[in-house]
N, C-alpha and C. Protein backbone atom coordinates (compact mmCIF):
# COMPACT_ATOMS: atom_id res chain seq x y z
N UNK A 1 -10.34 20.71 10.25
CA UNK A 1 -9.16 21.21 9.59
C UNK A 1 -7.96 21.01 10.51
N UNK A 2 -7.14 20.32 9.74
CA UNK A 2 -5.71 20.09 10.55
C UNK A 2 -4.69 21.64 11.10
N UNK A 3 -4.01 21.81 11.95
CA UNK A 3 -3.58 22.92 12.53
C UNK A 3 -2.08 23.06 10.79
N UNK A 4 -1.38 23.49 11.05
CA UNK A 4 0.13 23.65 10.06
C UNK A 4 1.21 23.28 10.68
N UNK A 5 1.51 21.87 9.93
CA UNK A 5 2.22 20.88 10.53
C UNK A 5 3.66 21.79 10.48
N UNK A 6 4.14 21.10 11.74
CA UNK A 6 5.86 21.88 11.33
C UNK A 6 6.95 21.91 10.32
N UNK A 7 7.21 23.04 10.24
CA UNK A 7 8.57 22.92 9.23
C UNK A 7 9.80 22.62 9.55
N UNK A 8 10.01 22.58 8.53
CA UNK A 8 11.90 22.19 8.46
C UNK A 8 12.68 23.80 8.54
N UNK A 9 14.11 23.87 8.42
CA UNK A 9 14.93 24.88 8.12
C UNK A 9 14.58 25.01 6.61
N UNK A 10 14.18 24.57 6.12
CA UNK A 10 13.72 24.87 4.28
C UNK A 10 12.27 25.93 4.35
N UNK A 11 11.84 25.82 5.88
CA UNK A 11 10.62 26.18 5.80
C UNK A 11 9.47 25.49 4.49
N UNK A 12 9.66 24.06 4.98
CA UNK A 12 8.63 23.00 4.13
C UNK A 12 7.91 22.19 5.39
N UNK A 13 6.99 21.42 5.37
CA UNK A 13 6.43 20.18 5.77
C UNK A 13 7.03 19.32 5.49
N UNK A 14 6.68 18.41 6.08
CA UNK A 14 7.52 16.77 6.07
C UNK A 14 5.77 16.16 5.15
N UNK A 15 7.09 15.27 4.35
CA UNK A 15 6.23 14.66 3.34
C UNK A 15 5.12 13.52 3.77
N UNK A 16 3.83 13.94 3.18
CA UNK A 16 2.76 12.62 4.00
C UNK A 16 2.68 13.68 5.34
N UNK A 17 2.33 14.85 5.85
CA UNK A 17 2.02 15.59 6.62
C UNK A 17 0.40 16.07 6.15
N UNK A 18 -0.46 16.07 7.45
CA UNK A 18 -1.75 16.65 7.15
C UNK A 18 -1.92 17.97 7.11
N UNK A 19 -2.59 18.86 6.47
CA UNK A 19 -2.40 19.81 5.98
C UNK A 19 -3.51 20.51 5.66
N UNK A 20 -4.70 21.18 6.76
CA UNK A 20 -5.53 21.65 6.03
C UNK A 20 -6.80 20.26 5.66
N UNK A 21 -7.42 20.33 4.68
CA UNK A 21 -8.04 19.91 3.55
C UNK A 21 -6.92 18.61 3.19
N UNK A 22 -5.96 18.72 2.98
CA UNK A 22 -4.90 17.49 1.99
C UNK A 22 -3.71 17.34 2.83
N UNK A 23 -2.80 16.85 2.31
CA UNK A 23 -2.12 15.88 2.90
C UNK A 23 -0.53 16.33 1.83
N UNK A 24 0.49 16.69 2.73
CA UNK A 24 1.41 17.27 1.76
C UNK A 24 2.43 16.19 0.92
N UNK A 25 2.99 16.50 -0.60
CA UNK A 25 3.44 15.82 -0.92
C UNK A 25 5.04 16.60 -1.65
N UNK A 26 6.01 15.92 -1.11
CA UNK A 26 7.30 16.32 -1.02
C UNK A 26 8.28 16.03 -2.18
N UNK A 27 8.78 16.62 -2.12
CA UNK A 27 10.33 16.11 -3.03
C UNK A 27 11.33 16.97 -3.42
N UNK A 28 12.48 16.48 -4.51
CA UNK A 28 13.61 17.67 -4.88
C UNK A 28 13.32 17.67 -6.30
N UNK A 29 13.20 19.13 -6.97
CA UNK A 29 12.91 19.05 -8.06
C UNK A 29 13.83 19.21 -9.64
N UNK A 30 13.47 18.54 -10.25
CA UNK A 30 14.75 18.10 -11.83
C UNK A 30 14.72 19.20 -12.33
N UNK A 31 13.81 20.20 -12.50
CA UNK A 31 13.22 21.65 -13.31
C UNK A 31 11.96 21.56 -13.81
N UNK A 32 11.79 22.52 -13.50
CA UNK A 32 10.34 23.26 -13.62
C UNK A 32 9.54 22.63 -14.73
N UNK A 33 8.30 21.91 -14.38
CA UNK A 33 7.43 21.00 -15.19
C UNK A 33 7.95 19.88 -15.70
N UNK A 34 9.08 19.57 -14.78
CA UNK A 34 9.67 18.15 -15.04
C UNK A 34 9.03 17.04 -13.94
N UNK A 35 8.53 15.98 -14.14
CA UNK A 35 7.90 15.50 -13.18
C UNK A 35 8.62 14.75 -12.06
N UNK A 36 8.57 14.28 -11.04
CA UNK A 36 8.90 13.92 -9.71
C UNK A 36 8.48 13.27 -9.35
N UNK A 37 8.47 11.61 -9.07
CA UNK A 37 7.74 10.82 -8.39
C UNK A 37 7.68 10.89 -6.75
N UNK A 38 6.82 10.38 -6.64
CA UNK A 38 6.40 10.71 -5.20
C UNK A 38 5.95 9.38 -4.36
N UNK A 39 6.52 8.92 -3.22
CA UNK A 39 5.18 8.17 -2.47
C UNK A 39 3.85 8.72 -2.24
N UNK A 40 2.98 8.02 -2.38
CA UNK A 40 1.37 8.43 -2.17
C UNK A 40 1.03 7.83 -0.56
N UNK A 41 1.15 9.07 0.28
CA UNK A 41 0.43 8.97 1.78
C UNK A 41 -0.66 8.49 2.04
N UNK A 42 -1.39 8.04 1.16
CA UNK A 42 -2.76 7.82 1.29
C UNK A 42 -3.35 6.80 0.21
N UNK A 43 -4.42 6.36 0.16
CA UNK A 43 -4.37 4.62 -0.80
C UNK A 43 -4.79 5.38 -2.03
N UNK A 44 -5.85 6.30 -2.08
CA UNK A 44 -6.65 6.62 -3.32
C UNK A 44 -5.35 7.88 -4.07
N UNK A 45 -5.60 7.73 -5.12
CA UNK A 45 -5.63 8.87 -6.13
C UNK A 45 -5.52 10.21 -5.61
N UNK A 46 -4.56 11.10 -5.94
CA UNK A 46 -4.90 12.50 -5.77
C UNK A 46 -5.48 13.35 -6.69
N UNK A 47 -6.45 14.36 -6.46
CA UNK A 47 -7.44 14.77 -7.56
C UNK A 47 -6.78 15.98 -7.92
N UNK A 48 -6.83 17.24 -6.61
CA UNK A 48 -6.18 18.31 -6.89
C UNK A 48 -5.02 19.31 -5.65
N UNK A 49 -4.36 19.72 -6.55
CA UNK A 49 -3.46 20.50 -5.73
C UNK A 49 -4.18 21.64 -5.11
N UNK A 50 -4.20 21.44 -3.90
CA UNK A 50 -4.91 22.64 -2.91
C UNK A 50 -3.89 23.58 -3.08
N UNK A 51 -2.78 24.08 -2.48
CA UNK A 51 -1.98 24.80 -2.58
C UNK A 51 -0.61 24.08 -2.73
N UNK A 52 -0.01 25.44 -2.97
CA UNK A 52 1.81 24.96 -3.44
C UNK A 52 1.92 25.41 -5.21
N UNK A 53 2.82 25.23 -6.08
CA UNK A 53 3.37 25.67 -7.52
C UNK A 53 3.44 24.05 -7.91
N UNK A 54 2.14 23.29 -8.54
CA UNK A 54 2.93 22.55 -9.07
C UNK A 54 1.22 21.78 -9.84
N UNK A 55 1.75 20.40 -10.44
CA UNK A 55 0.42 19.70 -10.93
C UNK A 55 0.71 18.35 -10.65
N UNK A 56 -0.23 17.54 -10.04
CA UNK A 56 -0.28 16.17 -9.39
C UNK A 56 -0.56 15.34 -10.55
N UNK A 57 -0.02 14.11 -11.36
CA UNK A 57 -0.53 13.42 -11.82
C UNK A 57 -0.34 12.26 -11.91
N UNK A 58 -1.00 11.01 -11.49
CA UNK A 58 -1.38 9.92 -11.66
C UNK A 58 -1.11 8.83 -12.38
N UNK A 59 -0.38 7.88 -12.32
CA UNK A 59 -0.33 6.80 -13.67
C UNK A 59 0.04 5.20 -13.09
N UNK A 60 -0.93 4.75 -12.99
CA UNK A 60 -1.03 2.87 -12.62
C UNK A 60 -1.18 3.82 -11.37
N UNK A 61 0.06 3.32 -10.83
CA UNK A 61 -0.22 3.07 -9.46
C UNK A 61 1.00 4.05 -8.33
N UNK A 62 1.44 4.65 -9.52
CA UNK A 62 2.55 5.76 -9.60
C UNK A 62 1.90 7.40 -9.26
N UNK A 63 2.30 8.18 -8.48
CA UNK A 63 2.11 9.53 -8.50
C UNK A 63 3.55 10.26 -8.61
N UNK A 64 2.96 11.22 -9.16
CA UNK A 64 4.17 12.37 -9.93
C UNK A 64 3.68 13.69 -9.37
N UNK A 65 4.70 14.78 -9.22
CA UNK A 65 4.19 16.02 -9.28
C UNK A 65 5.20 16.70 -10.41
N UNK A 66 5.05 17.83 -10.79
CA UNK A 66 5.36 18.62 -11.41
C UNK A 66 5.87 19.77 -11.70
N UNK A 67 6.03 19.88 -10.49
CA UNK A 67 6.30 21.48 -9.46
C UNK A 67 6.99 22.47 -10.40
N UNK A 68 6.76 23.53 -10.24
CA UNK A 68 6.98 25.00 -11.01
C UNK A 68 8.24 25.33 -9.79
N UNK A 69 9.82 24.84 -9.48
CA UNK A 69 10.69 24.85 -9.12
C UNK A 69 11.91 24.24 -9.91
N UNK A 70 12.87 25.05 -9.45
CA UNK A 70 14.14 25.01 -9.94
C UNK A 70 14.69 23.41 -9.84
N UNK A 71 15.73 23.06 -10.84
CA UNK A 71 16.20 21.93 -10.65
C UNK A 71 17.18 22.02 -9.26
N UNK A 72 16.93 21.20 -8.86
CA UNK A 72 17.66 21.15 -7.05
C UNK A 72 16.46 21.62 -5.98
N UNK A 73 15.79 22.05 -6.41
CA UNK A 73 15.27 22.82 -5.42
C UNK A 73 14.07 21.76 -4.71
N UNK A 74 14.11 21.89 -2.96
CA UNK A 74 13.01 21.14 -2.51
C UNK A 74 11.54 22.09 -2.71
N UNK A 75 10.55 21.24 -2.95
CA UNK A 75 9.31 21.54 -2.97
C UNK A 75 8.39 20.98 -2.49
N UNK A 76 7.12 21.68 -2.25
CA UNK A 76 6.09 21.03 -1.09
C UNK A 76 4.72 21.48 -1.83
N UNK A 77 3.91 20.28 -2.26
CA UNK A 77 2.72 20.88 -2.52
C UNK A 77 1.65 20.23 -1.65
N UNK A 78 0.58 21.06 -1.90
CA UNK A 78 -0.45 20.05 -0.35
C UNK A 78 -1.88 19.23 -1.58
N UNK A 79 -1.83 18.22 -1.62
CA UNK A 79 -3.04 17.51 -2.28
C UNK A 79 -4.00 17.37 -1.59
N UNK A 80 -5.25 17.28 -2.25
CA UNK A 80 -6.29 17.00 -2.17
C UNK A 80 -7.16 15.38 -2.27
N UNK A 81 -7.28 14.71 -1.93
CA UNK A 81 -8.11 13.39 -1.87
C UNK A 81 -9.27 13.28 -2.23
């Protein structure tokens, strides 16, 4: 298990940070269950959101999250592989 990578003044991880179990995935969010593309830190697929407010999903070759945050607002969820 990875130690808890450092934060920012947002008190977030830096995106593509190890995390535990997963590997965190970053961004600013449009509103709540609006999706967010993301770079993918890692080659495969993400399956599930370990922790954080949000839902990871998948398409070609594209990853999105979904995050349960305000429009503007940065968010950090940690995935699973």
């Amino acid at each position: 298990m990875t130690a808890t990578p450092p934060l920012d003044d947002k008190r977030l991880p830096e995106h593509g940070a190890e995390w535990g179990d997963g590997v965190v995935l970053r961004g600013r969010s449009r509103g709540s269950g609006v999706e967010v593309e993301v770079s993918n830190p890692r080659g495969p697929k993400p399956q599930r959101v370990l922790t954080g407010m949000g839902d990871v999903v998948t398409r070609g070759a594209k990853t999105y999250v979904k995050p349960q945050a305000e429009d503007g607002e940065d968010f950090a969820v940690v995935a699973g592989y």
